[in-house]
C-alpha atoms as a PDB file:
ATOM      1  CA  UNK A   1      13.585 -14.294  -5.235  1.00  0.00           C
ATOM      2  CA  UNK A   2      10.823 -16.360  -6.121  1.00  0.00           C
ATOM      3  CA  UNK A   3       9.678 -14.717  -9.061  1.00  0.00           C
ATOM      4  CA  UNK A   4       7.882 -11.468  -9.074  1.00  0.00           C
ATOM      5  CA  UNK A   5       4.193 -11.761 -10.664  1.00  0.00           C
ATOM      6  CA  UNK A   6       1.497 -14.038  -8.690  1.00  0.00           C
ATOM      7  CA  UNK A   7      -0.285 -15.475 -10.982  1.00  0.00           C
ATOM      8  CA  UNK A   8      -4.100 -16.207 -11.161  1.00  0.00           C
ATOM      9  CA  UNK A   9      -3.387 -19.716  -9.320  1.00  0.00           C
ATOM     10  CA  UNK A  10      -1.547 -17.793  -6.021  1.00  0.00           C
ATOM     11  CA  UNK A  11      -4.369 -15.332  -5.856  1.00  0.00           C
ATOM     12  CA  UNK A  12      -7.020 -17.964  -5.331  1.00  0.00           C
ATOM     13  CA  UNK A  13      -4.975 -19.745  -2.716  1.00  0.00           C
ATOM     14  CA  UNK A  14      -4.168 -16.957  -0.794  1.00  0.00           C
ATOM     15  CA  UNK A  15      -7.812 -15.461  -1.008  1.00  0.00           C
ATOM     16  CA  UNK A  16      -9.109 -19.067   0.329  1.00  0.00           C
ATOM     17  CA  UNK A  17      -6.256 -19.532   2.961  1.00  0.00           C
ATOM     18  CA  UNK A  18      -7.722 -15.696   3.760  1.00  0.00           C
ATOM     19  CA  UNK A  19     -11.291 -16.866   4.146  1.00  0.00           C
ATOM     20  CA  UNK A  20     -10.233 -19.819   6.287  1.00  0.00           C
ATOM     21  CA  UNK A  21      -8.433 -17.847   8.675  1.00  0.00           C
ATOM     22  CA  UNK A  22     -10.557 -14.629   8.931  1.00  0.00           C
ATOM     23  CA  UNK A  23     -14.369 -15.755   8.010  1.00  0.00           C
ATOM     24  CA  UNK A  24     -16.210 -14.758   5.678  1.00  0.00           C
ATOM     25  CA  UNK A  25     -17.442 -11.682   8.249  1.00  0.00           C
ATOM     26  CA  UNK A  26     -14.037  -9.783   9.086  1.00  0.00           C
ATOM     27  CA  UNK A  27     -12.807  -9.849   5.014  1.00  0.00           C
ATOM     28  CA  UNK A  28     -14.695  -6.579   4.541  1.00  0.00           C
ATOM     29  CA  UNK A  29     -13.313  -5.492   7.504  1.00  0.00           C
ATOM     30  CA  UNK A  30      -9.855  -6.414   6.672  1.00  0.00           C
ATOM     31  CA  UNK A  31     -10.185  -4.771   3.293  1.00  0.00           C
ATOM     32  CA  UNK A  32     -11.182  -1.524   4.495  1.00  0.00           C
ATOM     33  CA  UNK A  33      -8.132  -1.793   6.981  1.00  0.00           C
ATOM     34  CA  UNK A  34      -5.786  -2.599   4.341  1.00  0.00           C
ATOM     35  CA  UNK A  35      -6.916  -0.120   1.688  1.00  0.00           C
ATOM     36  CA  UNK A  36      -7.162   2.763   4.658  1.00  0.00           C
ATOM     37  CA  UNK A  37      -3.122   1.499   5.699  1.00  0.00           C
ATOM     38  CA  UNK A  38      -2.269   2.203   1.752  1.00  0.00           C
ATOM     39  CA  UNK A  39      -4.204   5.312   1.250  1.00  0.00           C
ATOM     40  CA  UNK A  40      -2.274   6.933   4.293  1.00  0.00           C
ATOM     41  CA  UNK A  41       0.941   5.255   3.127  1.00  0.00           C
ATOM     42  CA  UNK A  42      -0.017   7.014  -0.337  1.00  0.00           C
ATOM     43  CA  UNK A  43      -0.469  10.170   0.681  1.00  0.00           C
ATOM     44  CA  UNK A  44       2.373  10.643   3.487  1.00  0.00           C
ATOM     45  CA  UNK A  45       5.119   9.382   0.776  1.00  0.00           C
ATOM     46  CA  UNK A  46       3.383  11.984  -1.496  1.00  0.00           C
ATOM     47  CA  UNK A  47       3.749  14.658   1.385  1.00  0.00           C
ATOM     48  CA  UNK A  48       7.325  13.872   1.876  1.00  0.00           C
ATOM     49  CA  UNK A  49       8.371  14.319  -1.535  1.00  0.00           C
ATOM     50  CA  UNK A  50       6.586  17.346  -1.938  1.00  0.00           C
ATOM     51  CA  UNK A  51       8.717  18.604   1.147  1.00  0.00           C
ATOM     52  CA  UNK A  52      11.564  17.426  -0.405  1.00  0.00           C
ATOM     53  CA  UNK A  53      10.848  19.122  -3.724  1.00  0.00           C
ATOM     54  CA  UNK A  54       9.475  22.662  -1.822  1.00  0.00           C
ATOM     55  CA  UNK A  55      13.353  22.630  -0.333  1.00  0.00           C
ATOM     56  CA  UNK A  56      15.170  21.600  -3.018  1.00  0.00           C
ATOM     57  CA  UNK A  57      13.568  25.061  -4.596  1.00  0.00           C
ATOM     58  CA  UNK A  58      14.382  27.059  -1.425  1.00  0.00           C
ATOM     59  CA  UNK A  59      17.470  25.956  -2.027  1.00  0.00           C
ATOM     60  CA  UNK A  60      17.905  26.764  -5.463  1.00  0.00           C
ATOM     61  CA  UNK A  61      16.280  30.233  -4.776  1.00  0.00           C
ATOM     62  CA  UNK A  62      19.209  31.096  -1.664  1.00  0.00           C
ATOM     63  CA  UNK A  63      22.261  30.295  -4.179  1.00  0.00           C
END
């Protein structure tokens, strides 16, 4: 691996290659889209384990 932390230096490069690419008009736009793609993410692992923690009890409750 090539570390694990980006550093101050990384985030500045990445946020100008970014603005290069995309324009200064479609970053909000590509924001929202990201943070909407994580909040679902968020909330369907959350589902899951609560699935997986509702049977685990069903299956506690059967023995």
């Amino acid at each position: 691996m090539l570390g694990g932390r980006v550093g101050i230096w990384e985030l500045i490069v990445i946020l100008s290659v970014a603005l290069i690419i995309f324009g200064p008009a479609k970053l909000p736009e590509l924001g929202r889209s990201i943070g909407r793609g994580i909040r679902e993410f968020r909330q369907a692992s959350k589902e899951i384990g609560q699935s997986f923690t509702a049977d685990e009890a069903d299956g506690q409750e059967k023995r």
